[in-house]
N, C-alpha and C. Protein backbone atom coordinates (compact mmCIF):
# COMPACT_ATOMS: atom_id res chain seq x y z
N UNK A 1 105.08 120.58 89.14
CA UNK A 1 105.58 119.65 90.13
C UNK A 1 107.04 119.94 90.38
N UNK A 2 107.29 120.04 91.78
CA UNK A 2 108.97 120.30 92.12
C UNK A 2 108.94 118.87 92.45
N UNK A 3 110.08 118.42 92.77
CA UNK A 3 110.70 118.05 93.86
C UNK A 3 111.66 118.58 94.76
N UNK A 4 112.05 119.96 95.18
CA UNK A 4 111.97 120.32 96.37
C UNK A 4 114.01 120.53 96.12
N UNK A 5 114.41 120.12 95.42
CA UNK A 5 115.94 120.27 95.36
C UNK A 5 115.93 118.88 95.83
N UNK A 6 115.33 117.72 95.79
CA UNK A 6 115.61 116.09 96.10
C UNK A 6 115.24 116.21 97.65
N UNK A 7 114.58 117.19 98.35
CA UNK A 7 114.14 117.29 99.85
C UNK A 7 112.78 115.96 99.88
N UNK A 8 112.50 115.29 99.48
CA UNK A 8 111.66 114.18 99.43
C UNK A 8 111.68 113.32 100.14
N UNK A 9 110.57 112.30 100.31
CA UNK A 9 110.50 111.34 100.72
C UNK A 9 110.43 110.16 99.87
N UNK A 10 110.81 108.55 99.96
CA UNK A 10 111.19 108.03 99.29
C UNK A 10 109.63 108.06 98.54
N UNK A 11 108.41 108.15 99.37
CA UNK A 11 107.42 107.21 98.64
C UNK A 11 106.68 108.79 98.01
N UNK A 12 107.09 109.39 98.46
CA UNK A 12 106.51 111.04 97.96
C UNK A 12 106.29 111.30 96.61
N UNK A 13 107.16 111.17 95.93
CA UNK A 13 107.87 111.46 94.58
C UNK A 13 106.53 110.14 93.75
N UNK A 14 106.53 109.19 94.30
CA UNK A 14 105.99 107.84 93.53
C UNK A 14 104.75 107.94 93.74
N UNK A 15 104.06 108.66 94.37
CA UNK A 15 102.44 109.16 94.86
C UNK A 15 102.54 109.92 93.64
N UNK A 16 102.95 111.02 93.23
CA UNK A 16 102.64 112.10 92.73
C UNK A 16 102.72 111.43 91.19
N UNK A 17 103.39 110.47 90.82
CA UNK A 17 103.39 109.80 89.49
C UNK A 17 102.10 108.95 89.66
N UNK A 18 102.35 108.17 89.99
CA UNK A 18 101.22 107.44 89.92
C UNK A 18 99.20 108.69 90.39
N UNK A 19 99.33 109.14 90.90
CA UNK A 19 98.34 110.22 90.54
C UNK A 19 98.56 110.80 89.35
N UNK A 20 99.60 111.28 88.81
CA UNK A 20 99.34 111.74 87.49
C UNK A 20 99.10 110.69 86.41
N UNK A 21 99.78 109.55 86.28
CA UNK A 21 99.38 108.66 85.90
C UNK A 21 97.95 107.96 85.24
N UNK A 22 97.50 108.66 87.12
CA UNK A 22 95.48 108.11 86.94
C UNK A 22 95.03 109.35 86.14
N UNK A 23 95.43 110.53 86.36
CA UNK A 23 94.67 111.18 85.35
C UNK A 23 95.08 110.99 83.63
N UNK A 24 96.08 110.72 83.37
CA UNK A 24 96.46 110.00 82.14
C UNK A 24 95.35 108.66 81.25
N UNK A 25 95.21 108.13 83.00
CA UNK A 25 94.33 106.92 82.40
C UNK A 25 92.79 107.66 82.67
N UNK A 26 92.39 108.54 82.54
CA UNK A 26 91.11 108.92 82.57
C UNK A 26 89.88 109.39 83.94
N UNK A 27 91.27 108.99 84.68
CA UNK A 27 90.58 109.20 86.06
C UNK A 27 90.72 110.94 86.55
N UNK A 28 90.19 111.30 87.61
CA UNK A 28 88.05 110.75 88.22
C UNK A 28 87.82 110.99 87.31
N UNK A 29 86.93 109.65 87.14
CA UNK A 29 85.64 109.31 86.16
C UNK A 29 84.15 110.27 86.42
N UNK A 30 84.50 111.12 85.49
CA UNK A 30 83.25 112.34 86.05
C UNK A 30 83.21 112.96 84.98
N UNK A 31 81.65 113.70 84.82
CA UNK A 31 81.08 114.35 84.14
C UNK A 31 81.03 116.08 84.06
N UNK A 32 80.65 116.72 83.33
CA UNK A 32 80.66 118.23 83.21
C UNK A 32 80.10 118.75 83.77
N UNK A 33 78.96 117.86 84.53
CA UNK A 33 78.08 118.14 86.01
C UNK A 33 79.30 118.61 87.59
N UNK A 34 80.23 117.74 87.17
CA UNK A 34 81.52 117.70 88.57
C UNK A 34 82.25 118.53 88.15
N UNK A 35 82.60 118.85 87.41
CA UNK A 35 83.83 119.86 86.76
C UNK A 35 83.46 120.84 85.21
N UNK A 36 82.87 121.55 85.09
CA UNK A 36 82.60 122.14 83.88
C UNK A 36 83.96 121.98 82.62
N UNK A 37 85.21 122.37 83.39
CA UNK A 37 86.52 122.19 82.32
C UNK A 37 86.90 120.46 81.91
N UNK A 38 87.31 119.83 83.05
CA UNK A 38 88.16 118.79 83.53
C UNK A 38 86.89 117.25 83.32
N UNK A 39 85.93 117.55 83.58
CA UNK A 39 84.88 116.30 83.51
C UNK A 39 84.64 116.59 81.90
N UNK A 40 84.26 114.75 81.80
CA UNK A 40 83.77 114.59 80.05
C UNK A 40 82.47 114.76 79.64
N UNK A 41 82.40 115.20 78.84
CA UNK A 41 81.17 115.10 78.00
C UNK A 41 80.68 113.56 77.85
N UNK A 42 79.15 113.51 77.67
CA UNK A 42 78.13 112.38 77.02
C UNK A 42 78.76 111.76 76.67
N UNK A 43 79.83 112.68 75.44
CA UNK A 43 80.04 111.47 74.17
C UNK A 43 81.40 110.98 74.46
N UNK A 44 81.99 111.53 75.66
CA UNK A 44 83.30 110.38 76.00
C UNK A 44 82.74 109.70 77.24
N UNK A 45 82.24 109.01 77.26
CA UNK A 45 81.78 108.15 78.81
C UNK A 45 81.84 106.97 78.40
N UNK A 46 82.57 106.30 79.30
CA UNK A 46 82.79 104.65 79.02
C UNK A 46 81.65 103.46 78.82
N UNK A 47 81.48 103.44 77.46
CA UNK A 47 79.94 102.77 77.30
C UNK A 47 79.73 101.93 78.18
N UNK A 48 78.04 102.01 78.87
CA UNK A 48 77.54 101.25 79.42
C UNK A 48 78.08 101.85 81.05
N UNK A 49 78.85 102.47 81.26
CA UNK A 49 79.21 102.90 82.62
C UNK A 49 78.42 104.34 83.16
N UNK A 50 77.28 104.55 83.65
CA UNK A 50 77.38 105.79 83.98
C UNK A 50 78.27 106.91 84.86
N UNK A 51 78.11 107.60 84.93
CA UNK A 51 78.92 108.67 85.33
C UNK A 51 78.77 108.30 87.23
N UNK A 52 79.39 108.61 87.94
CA UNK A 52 79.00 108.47 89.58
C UNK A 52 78.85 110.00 90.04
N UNK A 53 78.08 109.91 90.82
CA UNK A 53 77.60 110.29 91.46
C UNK A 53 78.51 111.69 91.95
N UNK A 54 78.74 112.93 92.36
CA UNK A 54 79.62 113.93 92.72
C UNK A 54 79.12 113.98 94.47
N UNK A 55 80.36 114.32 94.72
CA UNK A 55 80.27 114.56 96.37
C UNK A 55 79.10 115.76 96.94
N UNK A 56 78.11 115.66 97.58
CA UNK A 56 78.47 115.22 99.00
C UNK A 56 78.07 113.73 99.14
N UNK A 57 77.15 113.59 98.10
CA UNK A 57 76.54 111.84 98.43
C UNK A 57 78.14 111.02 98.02
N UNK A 58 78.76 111.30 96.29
CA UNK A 58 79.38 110.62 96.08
C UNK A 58 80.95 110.31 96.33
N UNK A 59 82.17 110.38 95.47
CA UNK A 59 83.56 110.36 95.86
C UNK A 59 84.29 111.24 94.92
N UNK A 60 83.14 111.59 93.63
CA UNK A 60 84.06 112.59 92.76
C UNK A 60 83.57 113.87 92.68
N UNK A 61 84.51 114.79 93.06
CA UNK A 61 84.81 115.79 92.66
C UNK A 61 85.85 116.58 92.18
N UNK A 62 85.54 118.21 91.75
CA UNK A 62 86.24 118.90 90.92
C UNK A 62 86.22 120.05 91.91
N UNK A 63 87.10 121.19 91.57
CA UNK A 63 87.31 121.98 92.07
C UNK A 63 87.86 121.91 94.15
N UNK A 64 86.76 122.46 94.64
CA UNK A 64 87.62 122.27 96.14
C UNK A 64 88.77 122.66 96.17
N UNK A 65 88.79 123.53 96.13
CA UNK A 65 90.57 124.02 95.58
C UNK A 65 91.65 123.05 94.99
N UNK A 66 91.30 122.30 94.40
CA UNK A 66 92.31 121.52 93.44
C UNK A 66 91.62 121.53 92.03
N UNK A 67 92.56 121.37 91.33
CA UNK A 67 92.52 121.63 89.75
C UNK A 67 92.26 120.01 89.19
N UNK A 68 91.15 120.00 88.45
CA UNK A 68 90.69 118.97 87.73
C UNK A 68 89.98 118.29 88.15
N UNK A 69 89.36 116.89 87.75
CA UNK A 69 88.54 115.59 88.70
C UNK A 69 89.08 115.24 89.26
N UNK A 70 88.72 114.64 90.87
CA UNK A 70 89.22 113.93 91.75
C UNK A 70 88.80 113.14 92.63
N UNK A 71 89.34 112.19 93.49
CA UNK A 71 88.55 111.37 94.44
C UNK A 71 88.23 111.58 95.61
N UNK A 72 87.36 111.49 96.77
CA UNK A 72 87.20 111.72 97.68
C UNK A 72 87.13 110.81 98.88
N UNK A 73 87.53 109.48 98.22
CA UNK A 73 87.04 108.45 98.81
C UNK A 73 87.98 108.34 100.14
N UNK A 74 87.17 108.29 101.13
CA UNK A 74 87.13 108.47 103.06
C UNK A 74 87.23 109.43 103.73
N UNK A 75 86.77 110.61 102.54
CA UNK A 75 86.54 112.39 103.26
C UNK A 75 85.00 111.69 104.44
N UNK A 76 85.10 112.10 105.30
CA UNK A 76 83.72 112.04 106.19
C UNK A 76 82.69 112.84 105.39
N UNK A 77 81.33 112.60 105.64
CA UNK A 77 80.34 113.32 105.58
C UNK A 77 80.08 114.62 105.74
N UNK A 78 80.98 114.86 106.84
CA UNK A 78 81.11 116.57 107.07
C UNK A 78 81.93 117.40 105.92
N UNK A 79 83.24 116.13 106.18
CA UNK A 79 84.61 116.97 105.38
C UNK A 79 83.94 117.33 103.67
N UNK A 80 83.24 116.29 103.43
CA UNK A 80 82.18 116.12 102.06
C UNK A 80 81.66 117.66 101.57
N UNK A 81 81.48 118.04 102.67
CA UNK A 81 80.64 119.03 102.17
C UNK A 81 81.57 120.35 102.18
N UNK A 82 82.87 120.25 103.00
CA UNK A 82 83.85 122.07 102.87
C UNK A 82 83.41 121.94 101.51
N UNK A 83 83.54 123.73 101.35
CA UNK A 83 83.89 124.01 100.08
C UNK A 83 85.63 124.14 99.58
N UNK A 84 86.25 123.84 100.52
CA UNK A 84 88.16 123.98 100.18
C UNK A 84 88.41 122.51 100.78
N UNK A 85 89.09 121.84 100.02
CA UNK A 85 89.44 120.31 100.37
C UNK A 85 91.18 120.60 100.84
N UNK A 86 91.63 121.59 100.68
CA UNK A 86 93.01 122.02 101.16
C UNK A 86 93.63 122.08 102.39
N UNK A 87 91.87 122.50 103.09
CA UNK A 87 92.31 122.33 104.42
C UNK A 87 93.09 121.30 105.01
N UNK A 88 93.38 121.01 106.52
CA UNK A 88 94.38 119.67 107.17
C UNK A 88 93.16 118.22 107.19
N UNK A 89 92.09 118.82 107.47
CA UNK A 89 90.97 117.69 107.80
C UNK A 89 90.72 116.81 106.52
N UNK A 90 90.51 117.43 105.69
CA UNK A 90 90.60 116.72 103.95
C UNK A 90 91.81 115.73 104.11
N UNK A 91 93.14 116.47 104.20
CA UNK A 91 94.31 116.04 103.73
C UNK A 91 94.31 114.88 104.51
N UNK A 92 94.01 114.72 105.54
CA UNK A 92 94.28 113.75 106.59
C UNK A 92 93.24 112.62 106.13
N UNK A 93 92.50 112.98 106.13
CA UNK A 93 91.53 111.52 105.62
C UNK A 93 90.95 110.99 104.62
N UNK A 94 91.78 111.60 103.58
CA UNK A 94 91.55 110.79 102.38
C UNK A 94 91.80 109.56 101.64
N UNK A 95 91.69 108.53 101.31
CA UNK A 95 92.58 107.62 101.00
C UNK A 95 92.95 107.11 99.94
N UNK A 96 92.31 107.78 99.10
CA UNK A 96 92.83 107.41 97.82
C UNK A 96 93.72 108.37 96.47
N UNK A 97 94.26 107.23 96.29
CA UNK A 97 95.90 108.30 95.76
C UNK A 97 94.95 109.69 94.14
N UNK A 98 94.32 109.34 94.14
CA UNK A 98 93.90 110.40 93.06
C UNK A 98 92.93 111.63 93.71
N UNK A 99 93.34 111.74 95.32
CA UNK A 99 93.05 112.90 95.78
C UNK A 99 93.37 114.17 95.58
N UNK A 100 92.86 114.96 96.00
CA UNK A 100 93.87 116.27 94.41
C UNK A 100 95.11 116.93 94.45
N UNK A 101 95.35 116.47 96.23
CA UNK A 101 97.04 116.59 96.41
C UNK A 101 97.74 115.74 96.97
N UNK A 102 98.80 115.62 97.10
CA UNK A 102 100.03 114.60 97.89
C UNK A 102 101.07 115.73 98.30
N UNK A 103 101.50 115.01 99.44
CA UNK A 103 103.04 115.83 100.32
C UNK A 103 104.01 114.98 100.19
N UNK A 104 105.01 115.19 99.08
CA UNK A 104 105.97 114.59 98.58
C UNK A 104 107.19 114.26 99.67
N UNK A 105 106.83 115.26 100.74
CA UNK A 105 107.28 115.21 102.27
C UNK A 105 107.37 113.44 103.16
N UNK A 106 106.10 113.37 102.66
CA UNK A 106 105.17 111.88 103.49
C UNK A 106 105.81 110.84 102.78
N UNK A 107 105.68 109.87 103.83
CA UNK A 107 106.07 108.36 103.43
C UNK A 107 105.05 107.80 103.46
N UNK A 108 103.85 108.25 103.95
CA UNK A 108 102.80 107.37 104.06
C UNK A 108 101.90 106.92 102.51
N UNK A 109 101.75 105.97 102.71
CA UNK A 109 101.14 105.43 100.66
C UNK A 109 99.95 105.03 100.65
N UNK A 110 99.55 105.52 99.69
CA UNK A 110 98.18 105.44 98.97
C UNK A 110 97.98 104.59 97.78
N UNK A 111 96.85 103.87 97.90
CA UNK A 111 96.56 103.34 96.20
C UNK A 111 95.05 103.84 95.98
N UNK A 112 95.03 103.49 94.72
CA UNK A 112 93.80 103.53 93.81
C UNK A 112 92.35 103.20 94.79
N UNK A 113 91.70 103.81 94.86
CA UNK A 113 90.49 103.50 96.00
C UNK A 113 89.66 102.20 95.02
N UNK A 114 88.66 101.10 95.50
CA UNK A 114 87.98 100.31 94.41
C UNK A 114 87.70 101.11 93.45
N UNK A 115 86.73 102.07 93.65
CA UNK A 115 86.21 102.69 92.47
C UNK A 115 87.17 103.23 91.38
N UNK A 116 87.77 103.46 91.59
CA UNK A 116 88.64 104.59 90.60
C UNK A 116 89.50 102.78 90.46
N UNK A 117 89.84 102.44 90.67
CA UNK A 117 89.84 100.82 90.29
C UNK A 117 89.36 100.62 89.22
N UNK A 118 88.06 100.34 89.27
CA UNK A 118 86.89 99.75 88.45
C UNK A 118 86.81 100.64 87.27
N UNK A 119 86.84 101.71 87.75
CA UNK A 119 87.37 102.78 85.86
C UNK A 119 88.38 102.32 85.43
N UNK A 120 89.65 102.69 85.95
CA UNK A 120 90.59 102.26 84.98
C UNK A 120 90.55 100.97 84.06
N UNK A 121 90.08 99.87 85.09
CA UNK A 121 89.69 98.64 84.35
C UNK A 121 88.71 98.20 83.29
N UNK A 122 87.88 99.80 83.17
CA UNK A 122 87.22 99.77 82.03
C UNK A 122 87.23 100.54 81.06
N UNK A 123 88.23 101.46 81.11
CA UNK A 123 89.07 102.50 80.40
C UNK A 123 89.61 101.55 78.89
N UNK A 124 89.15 102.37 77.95
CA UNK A 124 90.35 102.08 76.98
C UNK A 124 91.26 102.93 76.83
N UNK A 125 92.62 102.08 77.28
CA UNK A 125 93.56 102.77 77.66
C UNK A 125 94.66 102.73 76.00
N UNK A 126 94.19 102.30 75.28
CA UNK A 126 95.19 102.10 73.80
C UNK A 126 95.80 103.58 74.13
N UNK A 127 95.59 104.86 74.33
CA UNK A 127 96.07 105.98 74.65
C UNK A 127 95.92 106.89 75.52
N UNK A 128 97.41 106.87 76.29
CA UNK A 128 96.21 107.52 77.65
C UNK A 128 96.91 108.80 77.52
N UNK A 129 97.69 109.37 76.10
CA UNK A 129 97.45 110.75 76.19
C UNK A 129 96.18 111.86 75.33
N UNK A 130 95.45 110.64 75.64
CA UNK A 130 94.39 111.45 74.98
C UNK A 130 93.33 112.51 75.78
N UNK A 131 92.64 113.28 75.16
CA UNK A 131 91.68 114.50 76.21
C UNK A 131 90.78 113.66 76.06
N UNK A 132 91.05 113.47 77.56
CA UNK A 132 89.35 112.88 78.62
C UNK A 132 88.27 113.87 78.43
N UNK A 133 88.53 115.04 78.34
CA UNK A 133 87.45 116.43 78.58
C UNK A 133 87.14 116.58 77.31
């Protein structure tokens, strides 16, 4: 992560924490089915929660040219299915801050989509530098 020589935007810098943040707290909540490296195994899954669903039906995925689990939540149906989420069409309509990038450029702000919500809130978070994977 740069920040650019302080070339930022005010809310730029505070996206990119708080996304790292969610992956701290365990987020995307996903399995080794979504991400072979970055998704958890069986035996770390938040009891009683199953795993959701991976894009194109669901909101998590891995790879798409970004590194680790991530959210997808308000990619369209089409955008669902690129295989590169890098493109402008991804970037533009995603809405939730644990999408797999931010433009530290932008003022425009993002939060936590419900779902990725509803994990954290069932996360035990006693340590969130612990390996999710």
């Amino acid at each position: 992560m740069t920040t650019f020589g302080g070339n930022i935007k005010e809310n730029g810098l505070g996206k990119v924490l708080l996304h790292e943040l969610g992956h701290n707290m365990g987020q995307v909540y996903s399995d080794k089915f979504v991400d072979k490296t970055f998704g958890r195994p069986a035996i770390k899954a938040i009891p009683g929660i199953p795993f959701p669903e991976a894009v194109p039906v669901g909101v998590v995925y891995g790879e798409h040219g970004h590194t680790g689990t991530h959210c997808a939540s308000g990619l369209s149906s089409i955008t669902k299915k690129m295989s590169d989420y890098q493109k402008e069409k991804a970037f533009k309509e995603h809405t939730c801050i644990m999408f797999g990038s931010s433009d530290m450029q932008s003022n425009k702000l993002y939060e936590y989509c419900d779902k990725c919500i509803t994990y954290i809130r069932a996360e035990d978070l006693c340590d969130i530098r612990k390996d999710w994977s």
